[in-house]
Protein backbone atom coordinates (compact mmCIF):
# COMPACT_ATOMS: atom_id res chain seq x y z
CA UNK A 1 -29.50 -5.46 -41.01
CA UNK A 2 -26.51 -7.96 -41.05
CA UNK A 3 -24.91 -8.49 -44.51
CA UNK A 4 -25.70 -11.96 -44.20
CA UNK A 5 -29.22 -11.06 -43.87
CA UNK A 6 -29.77 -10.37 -47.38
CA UNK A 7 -28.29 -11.75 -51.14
CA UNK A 8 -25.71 -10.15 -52.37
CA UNK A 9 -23.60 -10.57 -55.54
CA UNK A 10 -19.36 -9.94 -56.35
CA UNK A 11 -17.20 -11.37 -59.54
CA UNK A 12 -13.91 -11.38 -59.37
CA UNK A 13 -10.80 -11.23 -61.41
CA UNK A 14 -7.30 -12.12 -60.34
CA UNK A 15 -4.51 -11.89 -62.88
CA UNK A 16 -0.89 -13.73 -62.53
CA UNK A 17 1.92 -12.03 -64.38
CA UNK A 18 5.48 -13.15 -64.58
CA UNK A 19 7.03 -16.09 -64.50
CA UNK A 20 5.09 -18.31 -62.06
CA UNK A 21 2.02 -18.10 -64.52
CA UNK A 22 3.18 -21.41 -65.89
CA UNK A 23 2.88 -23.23 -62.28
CA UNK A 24 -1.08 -21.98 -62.12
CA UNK A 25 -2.05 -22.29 -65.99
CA UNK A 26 -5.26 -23.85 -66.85
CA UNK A 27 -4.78 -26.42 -69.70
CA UNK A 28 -7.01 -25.82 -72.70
CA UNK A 29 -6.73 -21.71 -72.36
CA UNK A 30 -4.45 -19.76 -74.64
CA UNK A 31 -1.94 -22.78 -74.61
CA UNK A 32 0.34 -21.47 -76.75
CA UNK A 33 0.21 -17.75 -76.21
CA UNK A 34 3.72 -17.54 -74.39
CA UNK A 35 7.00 -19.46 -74.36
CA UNK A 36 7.35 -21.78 -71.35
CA UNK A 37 10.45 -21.32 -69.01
CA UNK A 38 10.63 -17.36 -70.10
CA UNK A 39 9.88 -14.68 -67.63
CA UNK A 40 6.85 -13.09 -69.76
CA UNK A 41 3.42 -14.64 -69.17
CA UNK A 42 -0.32 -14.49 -68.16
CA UNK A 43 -2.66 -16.05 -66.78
CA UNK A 44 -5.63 -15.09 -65.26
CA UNK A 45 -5.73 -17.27 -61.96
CA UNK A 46 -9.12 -16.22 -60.62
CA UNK A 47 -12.17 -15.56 -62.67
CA UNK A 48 -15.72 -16.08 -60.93
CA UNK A 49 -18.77 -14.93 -59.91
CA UNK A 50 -20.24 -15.32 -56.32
CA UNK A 51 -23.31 -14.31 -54.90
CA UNK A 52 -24.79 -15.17 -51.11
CA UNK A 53 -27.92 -16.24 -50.59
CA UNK A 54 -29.43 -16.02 -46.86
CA UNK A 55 -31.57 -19.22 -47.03
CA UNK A 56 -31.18 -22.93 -45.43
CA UNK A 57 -28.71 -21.81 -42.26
CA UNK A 58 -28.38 -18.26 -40.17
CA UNK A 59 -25.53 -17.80 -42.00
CA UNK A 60 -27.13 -18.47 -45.59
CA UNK A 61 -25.14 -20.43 -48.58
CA UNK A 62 -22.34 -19.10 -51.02
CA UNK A 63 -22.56 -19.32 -54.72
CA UNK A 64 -19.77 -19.26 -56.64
CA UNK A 65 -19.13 -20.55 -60.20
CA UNK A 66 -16.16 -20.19 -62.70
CA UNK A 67 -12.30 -20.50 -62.17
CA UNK A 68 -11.23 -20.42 -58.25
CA UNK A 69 -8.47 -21.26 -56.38
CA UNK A 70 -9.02 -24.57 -54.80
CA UNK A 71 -9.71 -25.73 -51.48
CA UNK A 72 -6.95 -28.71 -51.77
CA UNK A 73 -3.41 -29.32 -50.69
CA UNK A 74 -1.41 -27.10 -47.68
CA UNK A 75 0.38 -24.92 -50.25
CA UNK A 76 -1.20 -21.95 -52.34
CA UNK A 77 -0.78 -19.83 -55.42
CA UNK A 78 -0.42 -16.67 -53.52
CA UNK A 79 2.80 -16.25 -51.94
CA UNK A 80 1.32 -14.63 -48.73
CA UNK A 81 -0.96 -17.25 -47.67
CA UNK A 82 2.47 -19.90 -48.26
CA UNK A 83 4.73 -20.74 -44.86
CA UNK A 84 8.04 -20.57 -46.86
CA UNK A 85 8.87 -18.01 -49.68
CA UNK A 86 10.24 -20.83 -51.29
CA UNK A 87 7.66 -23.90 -52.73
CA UNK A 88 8.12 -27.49 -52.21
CA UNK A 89 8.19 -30.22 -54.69
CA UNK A 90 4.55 -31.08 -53.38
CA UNK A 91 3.24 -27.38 -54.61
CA UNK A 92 4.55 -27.91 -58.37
CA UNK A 93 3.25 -31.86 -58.73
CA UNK A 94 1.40 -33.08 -55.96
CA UNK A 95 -1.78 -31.05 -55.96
CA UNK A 96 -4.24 -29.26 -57.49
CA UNK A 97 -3.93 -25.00 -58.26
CA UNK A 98 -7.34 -24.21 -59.95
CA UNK A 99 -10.93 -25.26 -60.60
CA UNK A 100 -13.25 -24.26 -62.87
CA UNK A 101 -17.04 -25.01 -62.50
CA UNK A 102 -19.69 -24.47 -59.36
CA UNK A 103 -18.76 -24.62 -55.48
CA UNK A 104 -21.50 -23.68 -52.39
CA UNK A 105 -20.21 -22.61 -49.06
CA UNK A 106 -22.98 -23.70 -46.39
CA UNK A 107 -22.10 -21.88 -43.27
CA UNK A 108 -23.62 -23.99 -40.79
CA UNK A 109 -22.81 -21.95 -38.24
CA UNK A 110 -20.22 -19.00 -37.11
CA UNK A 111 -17.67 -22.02 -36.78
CA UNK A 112 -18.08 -24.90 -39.22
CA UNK A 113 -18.39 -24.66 -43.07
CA UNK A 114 -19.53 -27.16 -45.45
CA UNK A 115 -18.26 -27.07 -48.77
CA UNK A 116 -19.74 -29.13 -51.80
CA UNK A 117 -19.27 -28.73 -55.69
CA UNK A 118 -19.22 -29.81 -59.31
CA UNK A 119 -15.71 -29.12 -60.97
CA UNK A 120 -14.19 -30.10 -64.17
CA UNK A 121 -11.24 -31.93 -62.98
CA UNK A 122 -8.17 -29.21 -62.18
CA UNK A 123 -6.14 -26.72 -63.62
CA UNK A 124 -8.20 -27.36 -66.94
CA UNK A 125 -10.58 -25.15 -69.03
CA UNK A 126 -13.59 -26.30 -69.75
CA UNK A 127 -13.94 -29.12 -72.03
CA UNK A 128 -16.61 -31.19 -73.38
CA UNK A 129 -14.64 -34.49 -73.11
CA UNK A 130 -13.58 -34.06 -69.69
CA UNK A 131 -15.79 -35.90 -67.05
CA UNK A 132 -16.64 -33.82 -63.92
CA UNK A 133 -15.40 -34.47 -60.27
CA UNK A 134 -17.01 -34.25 -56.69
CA UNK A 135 -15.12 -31.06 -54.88
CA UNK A 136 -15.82 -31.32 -51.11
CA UNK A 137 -14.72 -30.77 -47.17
CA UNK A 138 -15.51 -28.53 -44.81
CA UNK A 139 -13.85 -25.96 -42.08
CA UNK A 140 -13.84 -25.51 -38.32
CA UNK A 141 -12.53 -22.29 -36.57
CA UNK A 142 -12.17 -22.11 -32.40
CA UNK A 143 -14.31 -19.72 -30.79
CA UNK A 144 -11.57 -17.18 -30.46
CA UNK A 145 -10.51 -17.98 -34.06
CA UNK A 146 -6.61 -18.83 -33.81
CA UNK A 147 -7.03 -22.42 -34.72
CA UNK A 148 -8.66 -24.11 -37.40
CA UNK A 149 -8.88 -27.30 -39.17
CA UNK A 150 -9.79 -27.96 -42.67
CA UNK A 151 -10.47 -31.08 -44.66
CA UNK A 152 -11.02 -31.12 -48.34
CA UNK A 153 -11.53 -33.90 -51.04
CA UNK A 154 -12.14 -34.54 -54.68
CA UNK A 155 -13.35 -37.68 -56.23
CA UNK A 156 -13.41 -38.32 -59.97
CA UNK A 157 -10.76 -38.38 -62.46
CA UNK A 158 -8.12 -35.99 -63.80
CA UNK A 159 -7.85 -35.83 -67.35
């Protein structure tokens, strides 16, 4: 039986110590717990829970709700999924780092990937007063997976 086959459930937890926890930090949560522009600091970048559920395609839907990473801009938190060890202007102020609230992966088939979801604006903790936003895109891979394409939007406003 293929793993897709059948649901299946993960959380995850991805902590960001040091002195780039500043560039990632979600507005609204523990604001004030450590200095800006010093070299201690925490945040925790990822927290979520996920779960796969084999229904609508062959290769089933992903669940996943929480804070993730998100789909948006060329340049990521991680350093090993960056081009440069250095970051652009563009990766400090032109895009988004973090997400918190509900996105589903449809994998409509081994190639193409539809992704839809509910988030409360970016890099912000949830809040009552915030309105939420429209996360979407979706992915392509070649058949012998060394190129891809991705497109990814978000449509509502930033508080």
């Amino acid at each position: 039986m293929c793993i897709r086959d059948r649901i299946n459930f993960g959380f995850r937890v991805d902590n960001l110590f040091g002195n780039d926890w500043q560039f990632n930090h979600m507005h609204g949560f523990a604001d004030n717990a450590f200095a800006l522009n010093e070299f201690p600091g925490f945040d925790l970048a990822q927290v979520y829970g996920e779960v796969h559920l084999p229904w609508l395609t062959k290769g089933g839907v992903d669940v996943r709700g929480g804070r993730f990473y998100t789909t948006l801009g060329y340049e990521v938190v991680t350093a090993i999924g960056r081009p440069l060890l250095s970051v652009p202007y563009m990766f400090n102020y032109g895009q988004p780092f973090t997400h918190w609230g509900v996105l589903t992966t449809i994998h409509v088939n081994d190639r193409i990937n539809w992704l839809n979801g509910l988030v409360n604006g970016y890099d912000r903790w949830v809040d009552t007063s915030y309105k939420w936003n429209y996360l979407g895109g979706w992915t392509w891979t070649s058949k012998n997976g060394k190129a891809n394409f991705a497109q990814s939007y978000i449509w509502g406003p930033n508080q």
